[in-house]
PDB file of N, CA and C in Angstrom:
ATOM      1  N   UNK A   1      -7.628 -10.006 -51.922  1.00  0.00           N
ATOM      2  CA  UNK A   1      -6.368 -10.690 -51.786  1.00  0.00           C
ATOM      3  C   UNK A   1      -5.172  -9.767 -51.960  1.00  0.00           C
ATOM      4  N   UNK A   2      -5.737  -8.441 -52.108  1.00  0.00           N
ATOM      5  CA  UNK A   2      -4.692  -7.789 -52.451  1.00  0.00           C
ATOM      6  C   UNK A   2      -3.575  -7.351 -51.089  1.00  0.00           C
ATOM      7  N   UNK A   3      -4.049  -7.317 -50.232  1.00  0.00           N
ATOM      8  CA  UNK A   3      -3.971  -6.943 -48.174  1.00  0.00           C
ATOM      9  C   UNK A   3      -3.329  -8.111 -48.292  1.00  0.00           C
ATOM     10  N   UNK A   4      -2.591  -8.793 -48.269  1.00  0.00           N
ATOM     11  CA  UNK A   4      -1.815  -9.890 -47.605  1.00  0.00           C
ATOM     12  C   UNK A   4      -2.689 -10.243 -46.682  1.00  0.00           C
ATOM     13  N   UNK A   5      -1.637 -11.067 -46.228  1.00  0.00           N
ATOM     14  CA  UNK A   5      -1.660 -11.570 -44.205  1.00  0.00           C
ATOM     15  C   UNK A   5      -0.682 -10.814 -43.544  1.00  0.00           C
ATOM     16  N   UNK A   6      -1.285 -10.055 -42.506  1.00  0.00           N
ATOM     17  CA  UNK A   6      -0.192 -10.252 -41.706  1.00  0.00           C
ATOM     18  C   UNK A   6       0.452 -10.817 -40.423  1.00  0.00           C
ATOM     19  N   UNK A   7       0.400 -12.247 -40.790  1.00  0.00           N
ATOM     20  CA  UNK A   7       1.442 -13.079 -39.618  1.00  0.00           C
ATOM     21  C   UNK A   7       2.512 -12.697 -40.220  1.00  0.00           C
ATOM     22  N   UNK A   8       3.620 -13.789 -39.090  1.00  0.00           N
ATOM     23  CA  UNK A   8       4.659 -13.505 -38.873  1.00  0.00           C
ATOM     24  C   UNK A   8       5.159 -15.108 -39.664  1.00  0.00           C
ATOM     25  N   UNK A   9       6.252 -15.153 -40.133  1.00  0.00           N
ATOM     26  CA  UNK A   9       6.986 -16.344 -40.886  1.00  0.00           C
ATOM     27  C   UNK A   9       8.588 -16.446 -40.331  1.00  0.00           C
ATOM     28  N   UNK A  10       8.867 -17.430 -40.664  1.00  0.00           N
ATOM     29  CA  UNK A  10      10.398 -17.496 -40.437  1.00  0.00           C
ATOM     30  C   UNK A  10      10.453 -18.649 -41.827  1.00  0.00           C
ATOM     31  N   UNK A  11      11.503 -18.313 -42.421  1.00  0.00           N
ATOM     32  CA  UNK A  11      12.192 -19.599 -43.365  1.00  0.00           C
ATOM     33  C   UNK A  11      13.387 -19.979 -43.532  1.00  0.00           C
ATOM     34  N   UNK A  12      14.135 -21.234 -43.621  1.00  0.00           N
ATOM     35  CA  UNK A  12      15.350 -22.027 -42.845  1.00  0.00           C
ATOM     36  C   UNK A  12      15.896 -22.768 -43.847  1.00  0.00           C
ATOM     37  N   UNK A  13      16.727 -21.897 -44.511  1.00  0.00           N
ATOM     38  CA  UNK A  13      17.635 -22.843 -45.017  1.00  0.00           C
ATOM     39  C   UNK A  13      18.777 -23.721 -44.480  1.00  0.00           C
ATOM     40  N   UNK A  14      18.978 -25.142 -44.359  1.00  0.00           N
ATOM     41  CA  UNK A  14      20.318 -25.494 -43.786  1.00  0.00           C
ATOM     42  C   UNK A  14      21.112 -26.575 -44.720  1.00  0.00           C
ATOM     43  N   UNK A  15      22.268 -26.229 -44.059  1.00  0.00           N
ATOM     44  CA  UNK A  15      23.420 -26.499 -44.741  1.00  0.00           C
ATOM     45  C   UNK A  15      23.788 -27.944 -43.945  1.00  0.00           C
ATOM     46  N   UNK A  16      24.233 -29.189 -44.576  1.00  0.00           N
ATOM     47  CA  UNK A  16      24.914 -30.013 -44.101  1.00  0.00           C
ATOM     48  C   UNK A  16      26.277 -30.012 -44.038  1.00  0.00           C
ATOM     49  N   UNK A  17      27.022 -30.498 -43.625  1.00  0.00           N
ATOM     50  CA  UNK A  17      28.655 -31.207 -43.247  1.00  0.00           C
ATOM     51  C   UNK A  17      28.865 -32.414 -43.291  1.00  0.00           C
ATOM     52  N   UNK A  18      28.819 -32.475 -41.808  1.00  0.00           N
ATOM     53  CA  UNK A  18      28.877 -33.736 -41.268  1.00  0.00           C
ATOM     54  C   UNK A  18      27.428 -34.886 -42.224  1.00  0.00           C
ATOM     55  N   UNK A  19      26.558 -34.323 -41.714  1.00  0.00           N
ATOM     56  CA  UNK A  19      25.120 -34.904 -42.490  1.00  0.00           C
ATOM     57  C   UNK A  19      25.468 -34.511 -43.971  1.00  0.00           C
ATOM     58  N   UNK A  20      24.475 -35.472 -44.248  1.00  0.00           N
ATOM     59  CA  UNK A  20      24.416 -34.440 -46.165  1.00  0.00           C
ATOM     60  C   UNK A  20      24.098 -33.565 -46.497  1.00  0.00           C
ATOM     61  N   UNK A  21      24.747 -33.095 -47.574  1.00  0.00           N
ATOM     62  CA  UNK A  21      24.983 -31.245 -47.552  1.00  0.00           C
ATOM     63  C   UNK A  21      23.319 -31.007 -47.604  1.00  0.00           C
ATOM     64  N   UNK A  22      21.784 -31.490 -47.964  1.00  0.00           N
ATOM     65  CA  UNK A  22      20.782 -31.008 -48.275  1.00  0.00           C
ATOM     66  C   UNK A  22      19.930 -31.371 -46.756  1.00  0.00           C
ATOM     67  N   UNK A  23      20.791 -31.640 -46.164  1.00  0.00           N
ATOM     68  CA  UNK A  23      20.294 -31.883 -44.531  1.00  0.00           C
ATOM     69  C   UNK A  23      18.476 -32.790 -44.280  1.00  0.00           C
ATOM     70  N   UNK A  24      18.843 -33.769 -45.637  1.00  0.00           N
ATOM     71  CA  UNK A  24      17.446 -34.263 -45.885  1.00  0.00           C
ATOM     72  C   UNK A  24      17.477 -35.407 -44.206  1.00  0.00           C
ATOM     73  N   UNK A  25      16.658 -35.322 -43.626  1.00  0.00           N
ATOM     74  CA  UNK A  25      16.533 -36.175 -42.410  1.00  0.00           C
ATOM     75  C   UNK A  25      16.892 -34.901 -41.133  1.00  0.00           C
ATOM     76  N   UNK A  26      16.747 -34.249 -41.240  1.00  0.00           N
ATOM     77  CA  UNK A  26      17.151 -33.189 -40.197  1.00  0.00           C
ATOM     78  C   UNK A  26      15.882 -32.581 -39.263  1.00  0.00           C
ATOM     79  N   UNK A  27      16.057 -32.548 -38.139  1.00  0.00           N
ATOM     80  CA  UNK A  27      14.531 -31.738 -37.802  1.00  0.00           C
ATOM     81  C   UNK A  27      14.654 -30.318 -37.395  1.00  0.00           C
ATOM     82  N   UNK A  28      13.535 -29.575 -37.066  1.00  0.00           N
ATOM     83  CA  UNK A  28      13.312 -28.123 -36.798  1.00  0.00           C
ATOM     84  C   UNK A  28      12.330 -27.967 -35.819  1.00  0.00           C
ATOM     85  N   UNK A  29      12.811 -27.541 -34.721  1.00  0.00           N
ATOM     86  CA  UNK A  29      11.506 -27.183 -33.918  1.00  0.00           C
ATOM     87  C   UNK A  29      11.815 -25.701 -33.308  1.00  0.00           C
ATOM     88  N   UNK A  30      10.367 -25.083 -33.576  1.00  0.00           N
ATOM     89  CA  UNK A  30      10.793 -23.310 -33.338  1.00  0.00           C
ATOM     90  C   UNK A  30       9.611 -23.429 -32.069  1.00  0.00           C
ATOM     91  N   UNK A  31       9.928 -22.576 -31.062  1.00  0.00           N
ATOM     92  CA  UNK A  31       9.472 -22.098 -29.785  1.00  0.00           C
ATOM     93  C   UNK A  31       9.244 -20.372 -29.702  1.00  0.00           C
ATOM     94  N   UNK A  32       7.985 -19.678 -30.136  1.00  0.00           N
ATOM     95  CA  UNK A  32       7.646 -18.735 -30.403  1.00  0.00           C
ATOM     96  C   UNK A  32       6.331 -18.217 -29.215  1.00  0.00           C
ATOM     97  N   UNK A  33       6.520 -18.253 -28.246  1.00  0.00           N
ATOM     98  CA  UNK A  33       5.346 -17.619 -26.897  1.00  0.00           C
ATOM     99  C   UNK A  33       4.944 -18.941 -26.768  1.00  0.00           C
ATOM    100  N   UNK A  34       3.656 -18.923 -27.109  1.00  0.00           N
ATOM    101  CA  UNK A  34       3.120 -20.555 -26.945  1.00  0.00           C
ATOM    102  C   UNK A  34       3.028 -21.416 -28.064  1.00  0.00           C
ATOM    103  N   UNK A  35       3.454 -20.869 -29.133  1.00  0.00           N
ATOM    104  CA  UNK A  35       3.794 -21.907 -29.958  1.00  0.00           C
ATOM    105  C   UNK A  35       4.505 -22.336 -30.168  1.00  0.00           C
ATOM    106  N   UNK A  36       4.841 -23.798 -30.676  1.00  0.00           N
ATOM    107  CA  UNK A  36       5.714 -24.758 -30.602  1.00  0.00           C
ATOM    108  C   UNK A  36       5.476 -25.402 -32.536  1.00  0.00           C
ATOM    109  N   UNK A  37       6.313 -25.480 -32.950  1.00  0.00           N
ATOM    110  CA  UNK A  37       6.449 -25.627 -34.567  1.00  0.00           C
ATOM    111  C   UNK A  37       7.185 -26.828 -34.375  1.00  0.00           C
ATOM    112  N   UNK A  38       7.032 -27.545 -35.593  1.00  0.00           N
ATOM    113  CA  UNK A  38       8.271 -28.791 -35.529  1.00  0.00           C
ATOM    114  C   UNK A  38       8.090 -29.325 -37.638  1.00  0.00           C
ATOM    115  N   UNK A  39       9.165 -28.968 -37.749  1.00  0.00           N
ATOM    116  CA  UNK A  39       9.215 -29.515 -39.142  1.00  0.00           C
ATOM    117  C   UNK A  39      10.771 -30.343 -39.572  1.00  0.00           C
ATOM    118  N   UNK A  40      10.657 -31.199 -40.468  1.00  0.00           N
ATOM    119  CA  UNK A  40      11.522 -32.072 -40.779  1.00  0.00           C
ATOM    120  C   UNK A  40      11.729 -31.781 -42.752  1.00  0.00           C
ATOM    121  N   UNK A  41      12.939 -31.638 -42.758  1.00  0.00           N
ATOM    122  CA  UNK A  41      13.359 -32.258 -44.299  1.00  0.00           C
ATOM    123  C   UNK A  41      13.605 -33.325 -44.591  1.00  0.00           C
ATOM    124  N   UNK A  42      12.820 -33.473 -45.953  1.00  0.00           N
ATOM    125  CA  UNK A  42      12.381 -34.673 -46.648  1.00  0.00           C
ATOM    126  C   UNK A  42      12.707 -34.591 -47.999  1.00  0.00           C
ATOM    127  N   UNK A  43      13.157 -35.248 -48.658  1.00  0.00           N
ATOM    128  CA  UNK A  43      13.504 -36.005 -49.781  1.00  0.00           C
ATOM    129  C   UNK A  43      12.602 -36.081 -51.068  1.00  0.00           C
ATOM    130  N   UNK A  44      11.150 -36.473 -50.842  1.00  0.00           N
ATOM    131  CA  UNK A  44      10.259 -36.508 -51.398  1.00  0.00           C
ATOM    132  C   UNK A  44       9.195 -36.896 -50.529  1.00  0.00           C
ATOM    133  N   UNK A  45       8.167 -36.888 -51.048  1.00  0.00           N
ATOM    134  CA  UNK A  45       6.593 -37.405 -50.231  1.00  0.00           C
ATOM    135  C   UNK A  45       6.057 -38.699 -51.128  1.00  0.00           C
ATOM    136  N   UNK A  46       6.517 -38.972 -52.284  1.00  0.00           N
ATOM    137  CA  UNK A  46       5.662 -40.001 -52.840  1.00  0.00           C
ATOM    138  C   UNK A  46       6.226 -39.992 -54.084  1.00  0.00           C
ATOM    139  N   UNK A  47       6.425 -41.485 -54.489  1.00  0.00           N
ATOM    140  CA  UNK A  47       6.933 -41.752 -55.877  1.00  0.00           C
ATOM    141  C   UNK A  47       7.295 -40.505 -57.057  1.00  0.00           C
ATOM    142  N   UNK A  48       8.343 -40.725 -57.461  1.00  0.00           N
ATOM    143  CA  UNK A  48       8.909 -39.521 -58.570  1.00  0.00           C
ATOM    144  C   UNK A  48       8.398 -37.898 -58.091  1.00  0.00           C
ATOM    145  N   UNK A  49       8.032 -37.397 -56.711  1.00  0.00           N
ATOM    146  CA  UNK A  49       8.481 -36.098 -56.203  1.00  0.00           C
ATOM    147  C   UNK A  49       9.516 -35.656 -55.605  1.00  0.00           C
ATOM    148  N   UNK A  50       9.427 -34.841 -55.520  1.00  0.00           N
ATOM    149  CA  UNK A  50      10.062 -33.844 -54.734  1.00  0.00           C
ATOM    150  C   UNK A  50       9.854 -32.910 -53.400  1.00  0.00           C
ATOM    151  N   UNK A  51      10.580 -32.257 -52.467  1.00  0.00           N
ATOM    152  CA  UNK A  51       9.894 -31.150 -51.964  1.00  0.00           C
ATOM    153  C   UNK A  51      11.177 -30.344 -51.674  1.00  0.00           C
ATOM    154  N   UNK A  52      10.728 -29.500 -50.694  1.00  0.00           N
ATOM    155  CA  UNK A  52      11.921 -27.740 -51.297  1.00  0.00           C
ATOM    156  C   UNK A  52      12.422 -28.226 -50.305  1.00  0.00           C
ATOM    157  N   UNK A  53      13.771 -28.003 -50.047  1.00  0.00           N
ATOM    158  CA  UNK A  53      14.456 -27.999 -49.248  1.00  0.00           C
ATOM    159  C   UNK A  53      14.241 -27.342 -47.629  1.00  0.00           C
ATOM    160  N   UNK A  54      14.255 -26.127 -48.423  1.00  0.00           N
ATOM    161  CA  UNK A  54      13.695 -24.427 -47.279  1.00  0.00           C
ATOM    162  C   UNK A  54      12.597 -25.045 -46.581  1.00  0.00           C
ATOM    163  N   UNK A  55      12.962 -25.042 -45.195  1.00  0.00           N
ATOM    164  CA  UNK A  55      11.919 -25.027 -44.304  1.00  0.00           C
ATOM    165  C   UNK A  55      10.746 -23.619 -44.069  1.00  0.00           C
ATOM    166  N   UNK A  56       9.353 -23.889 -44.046  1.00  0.00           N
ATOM    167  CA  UNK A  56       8.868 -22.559 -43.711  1.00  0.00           C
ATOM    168  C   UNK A  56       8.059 -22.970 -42.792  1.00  0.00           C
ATOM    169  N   UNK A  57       8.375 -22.001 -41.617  1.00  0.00           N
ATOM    170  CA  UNK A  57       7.226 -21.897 -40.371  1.00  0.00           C
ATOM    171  C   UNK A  57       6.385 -20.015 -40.518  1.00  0.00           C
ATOM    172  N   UNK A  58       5.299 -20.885 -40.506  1.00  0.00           N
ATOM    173  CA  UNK A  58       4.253 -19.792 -39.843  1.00  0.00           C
ATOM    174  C   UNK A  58       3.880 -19.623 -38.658  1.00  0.00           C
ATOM    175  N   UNK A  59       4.229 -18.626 -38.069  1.00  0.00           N
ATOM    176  CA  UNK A  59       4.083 -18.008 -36.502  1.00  0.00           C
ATOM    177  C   UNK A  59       2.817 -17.236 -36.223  1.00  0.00           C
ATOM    178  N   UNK A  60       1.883 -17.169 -36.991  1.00  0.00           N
ATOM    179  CA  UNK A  60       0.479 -16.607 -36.465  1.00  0.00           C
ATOM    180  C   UNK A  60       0.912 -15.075 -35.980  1.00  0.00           C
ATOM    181  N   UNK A  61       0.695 -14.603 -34.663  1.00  0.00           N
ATOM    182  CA  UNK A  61       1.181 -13.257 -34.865  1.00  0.00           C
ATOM    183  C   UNK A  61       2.228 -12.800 -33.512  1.00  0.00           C
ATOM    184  N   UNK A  62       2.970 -14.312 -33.555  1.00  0.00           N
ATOM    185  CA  UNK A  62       4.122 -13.953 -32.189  1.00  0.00           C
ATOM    186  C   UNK A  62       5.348 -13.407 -33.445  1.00  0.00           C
ATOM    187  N   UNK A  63       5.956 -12.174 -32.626  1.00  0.00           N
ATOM    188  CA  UNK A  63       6.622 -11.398 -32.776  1.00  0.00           C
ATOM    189  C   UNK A  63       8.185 -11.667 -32.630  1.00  0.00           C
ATOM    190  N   UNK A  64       8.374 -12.546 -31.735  1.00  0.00           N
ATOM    191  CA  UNK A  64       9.709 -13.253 -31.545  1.00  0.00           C
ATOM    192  C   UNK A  64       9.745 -14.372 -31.410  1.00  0.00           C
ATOM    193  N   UNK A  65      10.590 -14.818 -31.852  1.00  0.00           N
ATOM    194  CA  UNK A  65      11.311 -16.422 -31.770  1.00  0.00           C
ATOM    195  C   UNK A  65      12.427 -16.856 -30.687  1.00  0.00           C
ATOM    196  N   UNK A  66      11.356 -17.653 -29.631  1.00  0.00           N
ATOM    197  CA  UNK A  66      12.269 -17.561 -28.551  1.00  0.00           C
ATOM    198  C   UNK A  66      13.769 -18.464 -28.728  1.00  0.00           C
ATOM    199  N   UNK A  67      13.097 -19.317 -29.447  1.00  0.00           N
ATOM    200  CA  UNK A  67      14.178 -20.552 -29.723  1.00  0.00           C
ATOM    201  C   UNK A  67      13.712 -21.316 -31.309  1.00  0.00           C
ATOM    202  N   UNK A  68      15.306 -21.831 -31.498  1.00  0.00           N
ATOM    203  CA  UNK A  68      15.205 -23.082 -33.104  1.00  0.00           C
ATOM    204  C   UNK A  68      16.149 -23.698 -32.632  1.00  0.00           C
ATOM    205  N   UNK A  69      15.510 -25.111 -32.328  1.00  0.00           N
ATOM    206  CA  UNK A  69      16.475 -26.406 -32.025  1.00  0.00           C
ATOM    207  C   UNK A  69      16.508 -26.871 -33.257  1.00  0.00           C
ATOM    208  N   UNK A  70      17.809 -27.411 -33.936  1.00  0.00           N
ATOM    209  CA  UNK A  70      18.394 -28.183 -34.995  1.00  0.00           C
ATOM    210  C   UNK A  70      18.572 -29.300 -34.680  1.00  0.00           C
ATOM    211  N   UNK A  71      18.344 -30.621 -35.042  1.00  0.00           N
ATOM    212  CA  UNK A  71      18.560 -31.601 -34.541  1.00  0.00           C
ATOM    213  C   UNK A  71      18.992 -32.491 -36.548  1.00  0.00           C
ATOM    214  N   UNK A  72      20.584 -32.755 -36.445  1.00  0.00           N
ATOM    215  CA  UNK A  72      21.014 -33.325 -37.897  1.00  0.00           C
ATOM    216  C   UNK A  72      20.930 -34.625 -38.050  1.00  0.00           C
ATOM    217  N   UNK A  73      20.532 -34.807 -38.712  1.00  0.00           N
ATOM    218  CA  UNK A  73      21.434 -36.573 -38.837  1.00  0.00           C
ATOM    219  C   UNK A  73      22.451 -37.114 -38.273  1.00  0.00           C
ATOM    220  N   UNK A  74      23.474 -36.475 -37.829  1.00  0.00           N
ATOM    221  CA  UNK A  74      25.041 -37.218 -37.458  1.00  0.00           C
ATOM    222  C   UNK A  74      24.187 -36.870 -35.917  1.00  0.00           C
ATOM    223  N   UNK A  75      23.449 -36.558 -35.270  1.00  0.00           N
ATOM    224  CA  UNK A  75      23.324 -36.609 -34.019  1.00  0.00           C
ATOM    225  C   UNK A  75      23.904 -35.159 -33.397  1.00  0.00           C
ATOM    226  N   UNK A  76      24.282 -34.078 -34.009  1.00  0.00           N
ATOM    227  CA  UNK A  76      24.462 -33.195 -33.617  1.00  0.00           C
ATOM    228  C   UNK A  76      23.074 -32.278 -33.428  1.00  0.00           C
ATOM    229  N   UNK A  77      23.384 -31.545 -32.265  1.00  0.00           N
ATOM    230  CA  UNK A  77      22.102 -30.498 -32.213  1.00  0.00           C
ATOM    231  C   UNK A  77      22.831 -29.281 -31.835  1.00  0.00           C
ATOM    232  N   UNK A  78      22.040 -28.165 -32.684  1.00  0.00           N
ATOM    233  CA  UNK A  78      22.440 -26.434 -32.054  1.00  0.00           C
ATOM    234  C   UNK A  78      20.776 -26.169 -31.488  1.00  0.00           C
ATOM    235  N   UNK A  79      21.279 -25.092 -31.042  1.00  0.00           N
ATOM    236  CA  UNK A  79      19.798 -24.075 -30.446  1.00  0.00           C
ATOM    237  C   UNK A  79      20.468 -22.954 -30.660  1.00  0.00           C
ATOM    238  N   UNK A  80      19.249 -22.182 -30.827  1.00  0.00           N
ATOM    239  CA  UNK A  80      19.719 -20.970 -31.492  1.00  0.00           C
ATOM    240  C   UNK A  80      18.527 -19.785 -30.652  1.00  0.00           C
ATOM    241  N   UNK A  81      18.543 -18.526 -30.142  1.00  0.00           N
ATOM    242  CA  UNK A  81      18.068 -17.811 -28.906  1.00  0.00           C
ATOM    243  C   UNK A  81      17.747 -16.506 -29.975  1.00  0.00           C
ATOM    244  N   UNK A  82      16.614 -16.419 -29.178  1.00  0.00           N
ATOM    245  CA  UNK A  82      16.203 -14.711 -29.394  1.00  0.00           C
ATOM    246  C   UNK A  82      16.326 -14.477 -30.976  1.00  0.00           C
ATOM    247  N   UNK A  83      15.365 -15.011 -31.845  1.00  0.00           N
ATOM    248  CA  UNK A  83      15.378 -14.361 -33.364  1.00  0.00           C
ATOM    249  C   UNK A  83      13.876 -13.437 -33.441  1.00  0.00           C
ATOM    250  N   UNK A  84      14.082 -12.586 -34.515  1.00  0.00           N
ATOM    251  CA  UNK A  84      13.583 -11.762 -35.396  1.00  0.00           C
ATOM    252  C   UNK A  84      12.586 -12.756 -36.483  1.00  0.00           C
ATOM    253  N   UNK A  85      10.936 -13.099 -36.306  1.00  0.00           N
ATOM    254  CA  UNK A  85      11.043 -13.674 -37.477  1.00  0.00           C
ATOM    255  C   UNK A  85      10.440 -12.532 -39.129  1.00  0.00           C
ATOM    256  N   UNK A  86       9.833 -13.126 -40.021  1.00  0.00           N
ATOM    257  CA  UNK A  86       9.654 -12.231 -41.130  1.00  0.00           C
ATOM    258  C   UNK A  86      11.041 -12.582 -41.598  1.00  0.00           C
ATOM    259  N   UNK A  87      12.273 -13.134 -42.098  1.00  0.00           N
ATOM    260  CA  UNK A  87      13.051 -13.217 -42.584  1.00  0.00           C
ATOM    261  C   UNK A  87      13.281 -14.800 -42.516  1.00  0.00           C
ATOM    262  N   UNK A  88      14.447 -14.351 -43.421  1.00  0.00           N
ATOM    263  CA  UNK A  88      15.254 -16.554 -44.405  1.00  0.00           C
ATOM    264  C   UNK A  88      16.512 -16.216 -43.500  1.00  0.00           C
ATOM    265  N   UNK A  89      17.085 -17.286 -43.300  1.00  0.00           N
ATOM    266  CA  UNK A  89      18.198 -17.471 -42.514  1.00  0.00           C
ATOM    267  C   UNK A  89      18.826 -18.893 -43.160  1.00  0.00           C
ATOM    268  N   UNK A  90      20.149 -19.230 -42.642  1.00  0.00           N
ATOM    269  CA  UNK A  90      20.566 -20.327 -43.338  1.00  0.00           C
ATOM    270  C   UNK A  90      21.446 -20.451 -42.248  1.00  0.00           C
ATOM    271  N   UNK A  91      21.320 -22.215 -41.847  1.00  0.00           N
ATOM    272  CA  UNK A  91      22.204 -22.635 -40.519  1.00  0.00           C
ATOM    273  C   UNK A  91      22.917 -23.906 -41.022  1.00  0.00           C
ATOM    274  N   UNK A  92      24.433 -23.720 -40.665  1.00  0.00           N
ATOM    275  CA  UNK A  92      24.969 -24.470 -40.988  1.00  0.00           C
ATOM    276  C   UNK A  92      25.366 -25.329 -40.232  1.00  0.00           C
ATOM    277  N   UNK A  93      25.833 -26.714 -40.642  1.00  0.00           N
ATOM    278  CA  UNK A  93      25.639 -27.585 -39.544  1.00  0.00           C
ATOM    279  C   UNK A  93      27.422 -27.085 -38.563  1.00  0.00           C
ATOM    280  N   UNK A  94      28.421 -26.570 -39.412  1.00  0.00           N
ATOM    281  CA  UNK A  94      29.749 -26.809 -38.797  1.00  0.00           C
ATOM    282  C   UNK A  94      29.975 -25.678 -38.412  1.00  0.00           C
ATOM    283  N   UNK A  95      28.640 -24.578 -37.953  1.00  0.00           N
ATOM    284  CA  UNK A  95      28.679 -23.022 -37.110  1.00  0.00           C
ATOM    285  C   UNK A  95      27.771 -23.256 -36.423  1.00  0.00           C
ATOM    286  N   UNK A  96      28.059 -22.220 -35.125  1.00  0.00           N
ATOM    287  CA  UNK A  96      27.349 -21.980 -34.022  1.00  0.00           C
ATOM    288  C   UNK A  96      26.459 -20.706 -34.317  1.00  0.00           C
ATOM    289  N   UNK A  97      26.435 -20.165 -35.602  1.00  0.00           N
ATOM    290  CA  UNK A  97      26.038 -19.003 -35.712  1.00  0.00           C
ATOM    291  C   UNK A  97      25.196 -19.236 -36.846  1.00  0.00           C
ATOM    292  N   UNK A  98      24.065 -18.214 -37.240  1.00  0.00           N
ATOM    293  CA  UNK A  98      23.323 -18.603 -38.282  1.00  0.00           C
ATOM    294  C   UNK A  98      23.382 -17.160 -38.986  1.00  0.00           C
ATOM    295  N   UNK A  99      22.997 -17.221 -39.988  1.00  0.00           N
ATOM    296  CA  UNK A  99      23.483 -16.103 -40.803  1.00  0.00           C
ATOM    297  C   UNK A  99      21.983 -15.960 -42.028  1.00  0.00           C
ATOM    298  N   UNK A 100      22.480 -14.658 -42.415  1.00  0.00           N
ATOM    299  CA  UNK A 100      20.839 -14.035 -43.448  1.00  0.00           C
ATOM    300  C   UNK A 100      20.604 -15.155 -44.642  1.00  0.00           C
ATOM    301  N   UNK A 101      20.288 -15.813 -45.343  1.00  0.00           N
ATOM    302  CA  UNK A 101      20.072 -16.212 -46.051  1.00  0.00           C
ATOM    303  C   UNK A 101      20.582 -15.228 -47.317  1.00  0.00           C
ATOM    304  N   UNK A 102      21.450 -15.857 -48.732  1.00  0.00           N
ATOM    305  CA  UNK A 102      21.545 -15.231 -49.355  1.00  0.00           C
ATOM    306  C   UNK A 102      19.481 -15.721 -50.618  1.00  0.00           C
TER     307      UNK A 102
END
């Protein structure tokens, strides 16, 4: 266990505005060669939990990220072109631009 993995990851922090700032109800779908990802923030899963905010996709071993459609609560959607994954990013709902994750 000491060798890792090496796929490829992307992880997504986002920011609400318009929606609520923890963008709980928001979806994610990443377009990576032939894979197609789709994840949603959630609130909790079941009586008195929790879950993380940070979205994480695993990309197996595609190298680029062709696309991340945002789709918020208020009905707004971005797409976002040509990423790098192996890194956190954080997208905000009231930019067109997404930026490193602090």
């Amino acid at each position: 266990n000491e060798k890792g993995n090496q796929n490829a990851w992307l992880q997504i922090d986002l920011v609400g505005t318009s929606s609520n700032r923890f963008a709980i109800g928001a979806s994610v779908t990443i377009k990576a060669g032939p894979l197609l990802v789709f994840r949603e923030v959630k609130g909790s899963e079941g009586f008195g939990s929790t879950d993380p905010y940070r979205l994480h996709f695993g990309l197996g071993q595609q190298q680029k990220i062709d696309s991340i459609q945002v789709s918020w609560p208020s009905g707004k959607k971005q797409v976002f072109r040509d990423l790098e994954p192996n890194q956190r990013i954080e997208i905000n709902e009231s930019s067109d631009v997404w930026q490193n994750a602090k």
